[in-house]
Protein backbone atom coordinates (compact mmCIF):
# COMPACT_ATOMS: atom_id res chain seq x y z
CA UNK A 1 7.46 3.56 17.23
CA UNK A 2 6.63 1.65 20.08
CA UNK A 3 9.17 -0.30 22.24
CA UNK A 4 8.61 -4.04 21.28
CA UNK A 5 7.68 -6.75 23.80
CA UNK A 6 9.55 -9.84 23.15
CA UNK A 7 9.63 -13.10 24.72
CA UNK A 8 12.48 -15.67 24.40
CA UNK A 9 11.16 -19.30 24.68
CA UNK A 10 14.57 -21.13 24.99
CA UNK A 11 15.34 -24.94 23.54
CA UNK A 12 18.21 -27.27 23.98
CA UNK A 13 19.26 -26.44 20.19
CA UNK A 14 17.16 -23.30 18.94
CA UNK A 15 15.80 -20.47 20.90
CA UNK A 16 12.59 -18.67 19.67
CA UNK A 17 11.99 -14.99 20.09
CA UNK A 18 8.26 -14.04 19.63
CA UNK A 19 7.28 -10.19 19.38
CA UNK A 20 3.74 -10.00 21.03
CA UNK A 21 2.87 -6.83 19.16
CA UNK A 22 4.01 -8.05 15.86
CA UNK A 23 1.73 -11.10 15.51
CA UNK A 24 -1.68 -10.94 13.98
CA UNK A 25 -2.47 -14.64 13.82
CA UNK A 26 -1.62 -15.75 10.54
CA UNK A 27 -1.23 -19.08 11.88
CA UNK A 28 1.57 -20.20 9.83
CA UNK A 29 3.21 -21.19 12.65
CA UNK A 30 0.86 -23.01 13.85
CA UNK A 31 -0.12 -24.72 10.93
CA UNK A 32 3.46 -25.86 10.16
CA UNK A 33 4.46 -27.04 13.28
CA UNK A 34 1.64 -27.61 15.86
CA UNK A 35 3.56 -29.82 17.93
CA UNK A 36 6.10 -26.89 19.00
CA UNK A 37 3.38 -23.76 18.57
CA UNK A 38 0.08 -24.85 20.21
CA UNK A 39 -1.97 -21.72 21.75
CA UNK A 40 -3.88 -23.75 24.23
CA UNK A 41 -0.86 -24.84 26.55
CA UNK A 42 1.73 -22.90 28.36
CA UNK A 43 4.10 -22.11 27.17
CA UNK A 44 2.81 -22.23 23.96
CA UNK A 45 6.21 -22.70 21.98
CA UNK A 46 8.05 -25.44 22.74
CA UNK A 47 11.35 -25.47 20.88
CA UNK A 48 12.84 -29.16 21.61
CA UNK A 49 9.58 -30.59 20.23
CA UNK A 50 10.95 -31.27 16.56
CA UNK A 51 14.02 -30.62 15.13
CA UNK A 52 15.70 -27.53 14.80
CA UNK A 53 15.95 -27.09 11.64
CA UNK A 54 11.86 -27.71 11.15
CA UNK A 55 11.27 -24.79 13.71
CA UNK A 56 13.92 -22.53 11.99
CA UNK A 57 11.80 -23.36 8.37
CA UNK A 58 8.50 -22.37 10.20
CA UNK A 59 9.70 -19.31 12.20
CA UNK A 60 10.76 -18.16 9.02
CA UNK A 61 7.14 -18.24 7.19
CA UNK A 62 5.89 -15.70 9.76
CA UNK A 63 5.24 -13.04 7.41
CA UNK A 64 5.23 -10.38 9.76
CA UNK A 65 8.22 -10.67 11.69
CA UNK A 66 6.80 -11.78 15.18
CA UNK A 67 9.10 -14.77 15.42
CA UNK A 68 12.55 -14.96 15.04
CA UNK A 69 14.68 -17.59 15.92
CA UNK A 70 18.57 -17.95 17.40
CA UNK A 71 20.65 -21.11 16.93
CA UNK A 72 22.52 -22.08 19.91
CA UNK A 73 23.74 -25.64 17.96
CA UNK A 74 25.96 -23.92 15.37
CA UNK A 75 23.02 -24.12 12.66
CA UNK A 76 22.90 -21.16 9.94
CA UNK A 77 20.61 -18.66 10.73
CA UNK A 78 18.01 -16.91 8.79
CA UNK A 79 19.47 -15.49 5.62
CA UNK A 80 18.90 -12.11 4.24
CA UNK A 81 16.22 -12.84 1.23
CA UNK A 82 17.98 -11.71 -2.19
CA UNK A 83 14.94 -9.60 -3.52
CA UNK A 84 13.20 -7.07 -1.23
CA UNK A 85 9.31 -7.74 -1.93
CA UNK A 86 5.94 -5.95 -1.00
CA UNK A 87 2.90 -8.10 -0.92
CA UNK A 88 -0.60 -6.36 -0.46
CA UNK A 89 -2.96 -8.16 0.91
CA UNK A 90 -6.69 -7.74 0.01
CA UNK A 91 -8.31 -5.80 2.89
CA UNK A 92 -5.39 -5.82 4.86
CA UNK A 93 -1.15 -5.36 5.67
CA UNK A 94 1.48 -5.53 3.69
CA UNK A 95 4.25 -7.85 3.96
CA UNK A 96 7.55 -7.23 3.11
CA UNK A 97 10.52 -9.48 2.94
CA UNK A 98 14.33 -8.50 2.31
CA UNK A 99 16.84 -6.57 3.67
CA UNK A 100 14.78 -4.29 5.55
CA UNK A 101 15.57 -0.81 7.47
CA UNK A 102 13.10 1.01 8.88
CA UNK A 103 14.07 4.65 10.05
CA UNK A 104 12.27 7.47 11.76
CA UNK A 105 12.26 10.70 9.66
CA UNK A 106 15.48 12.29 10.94
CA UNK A 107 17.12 9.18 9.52
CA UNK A 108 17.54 6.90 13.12
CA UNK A 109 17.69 3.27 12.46
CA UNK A 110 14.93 1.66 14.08
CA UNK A 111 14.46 -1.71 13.24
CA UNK A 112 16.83 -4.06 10.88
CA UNK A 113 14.76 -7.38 9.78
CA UNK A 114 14.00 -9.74 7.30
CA UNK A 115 10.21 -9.96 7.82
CA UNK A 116 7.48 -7.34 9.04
CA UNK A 117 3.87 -6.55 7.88
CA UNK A 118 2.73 -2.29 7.93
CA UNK A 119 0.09 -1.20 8.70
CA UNK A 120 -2.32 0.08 5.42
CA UNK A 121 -5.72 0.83 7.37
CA UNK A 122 -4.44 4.45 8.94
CA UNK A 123 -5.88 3.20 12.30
CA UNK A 124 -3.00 0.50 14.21
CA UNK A 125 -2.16 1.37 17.57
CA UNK A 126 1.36 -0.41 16.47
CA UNK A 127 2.27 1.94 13.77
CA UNK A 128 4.34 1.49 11.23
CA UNK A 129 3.25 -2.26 12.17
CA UNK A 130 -0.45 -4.47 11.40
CA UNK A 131 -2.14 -5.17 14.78
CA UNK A 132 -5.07 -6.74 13.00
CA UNK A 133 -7.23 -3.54 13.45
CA UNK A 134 -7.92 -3.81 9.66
CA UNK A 135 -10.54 -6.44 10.23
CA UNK A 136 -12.54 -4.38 12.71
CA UNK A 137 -12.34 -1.37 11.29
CA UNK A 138 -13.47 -2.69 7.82
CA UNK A 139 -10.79 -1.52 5.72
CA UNK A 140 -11.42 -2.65 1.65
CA UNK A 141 -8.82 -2.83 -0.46
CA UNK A 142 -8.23 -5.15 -3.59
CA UNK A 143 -4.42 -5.71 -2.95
CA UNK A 144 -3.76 -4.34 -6.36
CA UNK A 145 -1.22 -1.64 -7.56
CA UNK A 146 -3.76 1.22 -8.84
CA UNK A 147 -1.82 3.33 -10.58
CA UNK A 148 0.61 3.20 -13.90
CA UNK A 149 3.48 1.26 -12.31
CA UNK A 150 5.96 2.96 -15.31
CA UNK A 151 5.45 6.41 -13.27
CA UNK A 152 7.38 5.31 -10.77
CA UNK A 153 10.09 3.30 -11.73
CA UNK A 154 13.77 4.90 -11.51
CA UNK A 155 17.29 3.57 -11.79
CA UNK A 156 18.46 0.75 -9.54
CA UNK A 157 20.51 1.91 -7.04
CA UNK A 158 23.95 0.37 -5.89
CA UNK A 159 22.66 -0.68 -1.99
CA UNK A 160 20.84 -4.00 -1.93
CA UNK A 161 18.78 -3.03 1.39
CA UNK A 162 14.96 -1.58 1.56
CA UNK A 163 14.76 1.56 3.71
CA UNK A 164 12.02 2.44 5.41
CA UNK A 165 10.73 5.93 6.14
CA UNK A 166 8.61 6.81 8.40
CA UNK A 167 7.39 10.31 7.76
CA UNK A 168 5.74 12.13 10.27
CA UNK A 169 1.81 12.32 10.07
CA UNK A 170 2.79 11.13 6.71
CA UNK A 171 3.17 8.57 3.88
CA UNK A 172 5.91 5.51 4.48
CA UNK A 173 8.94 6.55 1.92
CA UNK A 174 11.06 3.51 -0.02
CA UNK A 175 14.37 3.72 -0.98
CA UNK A 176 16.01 1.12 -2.75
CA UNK A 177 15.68 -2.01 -5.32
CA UNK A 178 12.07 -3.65 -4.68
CA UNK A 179 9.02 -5.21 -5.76
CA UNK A 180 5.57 -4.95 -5.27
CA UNK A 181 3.19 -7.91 -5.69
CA UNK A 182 -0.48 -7.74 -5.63
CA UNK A 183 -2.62 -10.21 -3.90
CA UNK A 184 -2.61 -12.53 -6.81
CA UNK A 185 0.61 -12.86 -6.92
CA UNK A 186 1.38 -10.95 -9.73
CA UNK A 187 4.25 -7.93 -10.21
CA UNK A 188 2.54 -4.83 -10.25
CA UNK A 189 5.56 -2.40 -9.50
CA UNK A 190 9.16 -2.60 -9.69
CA UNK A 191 11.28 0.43 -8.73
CA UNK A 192 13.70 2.04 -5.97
CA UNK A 193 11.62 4.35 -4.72
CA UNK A 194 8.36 5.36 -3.84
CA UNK A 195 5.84 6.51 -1.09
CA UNK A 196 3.48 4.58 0.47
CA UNK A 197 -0.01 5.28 2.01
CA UNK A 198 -0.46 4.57 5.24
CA UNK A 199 -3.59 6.84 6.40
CA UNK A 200 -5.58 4.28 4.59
CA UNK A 201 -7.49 7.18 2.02
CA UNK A 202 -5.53 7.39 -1.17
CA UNK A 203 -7.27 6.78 -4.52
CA UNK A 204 -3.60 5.57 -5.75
CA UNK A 205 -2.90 2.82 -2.87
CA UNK A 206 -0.47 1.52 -2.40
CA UNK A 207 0.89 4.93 -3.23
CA UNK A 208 0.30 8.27 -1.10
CA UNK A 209 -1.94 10.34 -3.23
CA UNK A 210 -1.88 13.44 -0.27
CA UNK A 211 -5.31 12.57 1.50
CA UNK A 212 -3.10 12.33 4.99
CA UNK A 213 -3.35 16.38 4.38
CA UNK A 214 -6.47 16.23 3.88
CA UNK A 215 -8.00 13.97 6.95
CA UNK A 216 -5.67 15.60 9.13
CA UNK A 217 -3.81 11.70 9.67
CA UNK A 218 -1.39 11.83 12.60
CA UNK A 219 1.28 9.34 13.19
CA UNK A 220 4.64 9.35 15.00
C-alpha cells in the first residue's frame, strides 16, 4: 500500500486533513458545505468559513475516508460508528464504515479509520483503495450480494473492530461483526467473516470465487 499524501488545511477552531489519493469526487463535501470546500479557489478548504461543528458533520459524510478532521477548540471528534457496514455500489467501490483495520498479509497494521472506499474493479493504481478507475475502465456490477448470504454467516465474535486483509495477489479477507448492504440499501449479508473480490472477475462478487488464479491478478 502506497504511502498517503495528505494535506492539513488549518482553521482557527477545526483543522481539515484531506488525503489526495483517497478522494474520488463524491462531492459530498462539496455539496454540504460549499462555502468552506469550493474547487475553483485556492485553497480550496477553508475551515473558519462556517462553524465547526458544520465542517466536522460534512467531513464526516466523505464516504471514502479522504477527509478527516482535528478539533483544536475542545469539540468531540469523530466517533467510532457502532456497526461496521459494506455498501456496494453499482459499477463501482465499496464503502465501508466502522471500526476499521486494514492489515497487510503478515498481519502489520496499516491503516486504522472510520471511513474508506476499496477498490472492486481489479485495476486501481491505489490498491486496496477506489481511485475512480472504475468509470474508465467500464467495470459493471449491480451492487448486489450474488450468492446465498446463509453460506457465509458464522458466530459473532467478541472484538467489535473490522479487519482488513490484504492478501497478496489475492482476495481482501474480513474478520469480524459486519454488514453488507447492496446498492438499494438493503441487507444482503451479515457475518464475521468472509473474502472479498478484488480482481474484479468473480461470478460470486462481492465474494472471491478464485478467478484472481485464474487471470493471473497481482496486487501488493
Amino acid at each position: 500500500m502506497q504511502r498517503e499524501r495528505i494535506i492539513k488545511y488549518p482553521g482557527k477552531d477545526i483543522l481539515v486533513h484531506f488525503s489526495v489519493d483517497r478522494c474520488t469526487h463524491v462531492v459530498e463535501c462539496l455539496r454540504g458545505a460549499p462555502e468552506v470546500f469550493n474547487v475553483k479557489r485556492q485553497p480550496w478548504i477553508e475551515p473558519d468559513a462556517a462553524e465547526p461543528d458544520k465542517v466536522a458533520e460534512v467531513v464526516m459524510r466523505c464516504p471514502t475516508g479522504a477527509l478527516h478532521f482535528g478539533r483544536t477548540d475542545g469539540g468531540p471528534s469523530e466517533p467510532v460508528p457502532e456497526k461496521n457496514i459494506l455498501t456496494l455500489n453499482e459499477n463501482g467501490p465499496i464503502y465501508i464504515e466502522g471500526d476499521i483495520h486494514v492489515l497487510s498479509g503478515d498481519g502489520t497494521v496499516l491503516l486504522e479509520d472510520t471511513r474508506i472506499s476499496l477498490c472492486r474493479c481489479g485495476e486501481s493504481q491505489h490498491m486496496p483503495f477506489c481511485d475512480g478507475i472504475h468509470t474508465i475502465v467500464g467495470f459493471i456490477d449491480a451492487g448486489k450480494v450474488q450468492t446465498n448470504k446463509k453460506e457465509y454467516v458464522e458466530k459473532r465474535t467478541d472484538s467489535e473492530k473490522l479487519q482488513v486483509t490484504l492478501q497478496p495477489n489475492g482476495p481482501l479477507i474480513l474478520k469480524g461483526p459486519f454488514i453488507i448492504k447492496n446498492a438499494d440499501g438493503e441487507i444482503g449479508f451479515q457475518g464475521n467473516r468472509a473474502a472479498l473480490c478484488r480482481c474484479g472477475m468473480s461470478k460470486k462478487r462481492p465474494f472471491c470465487d478464485g478467478s484472481h488464479v485464474k487471470i493471473g491478478f497481482t496486487a501488493e
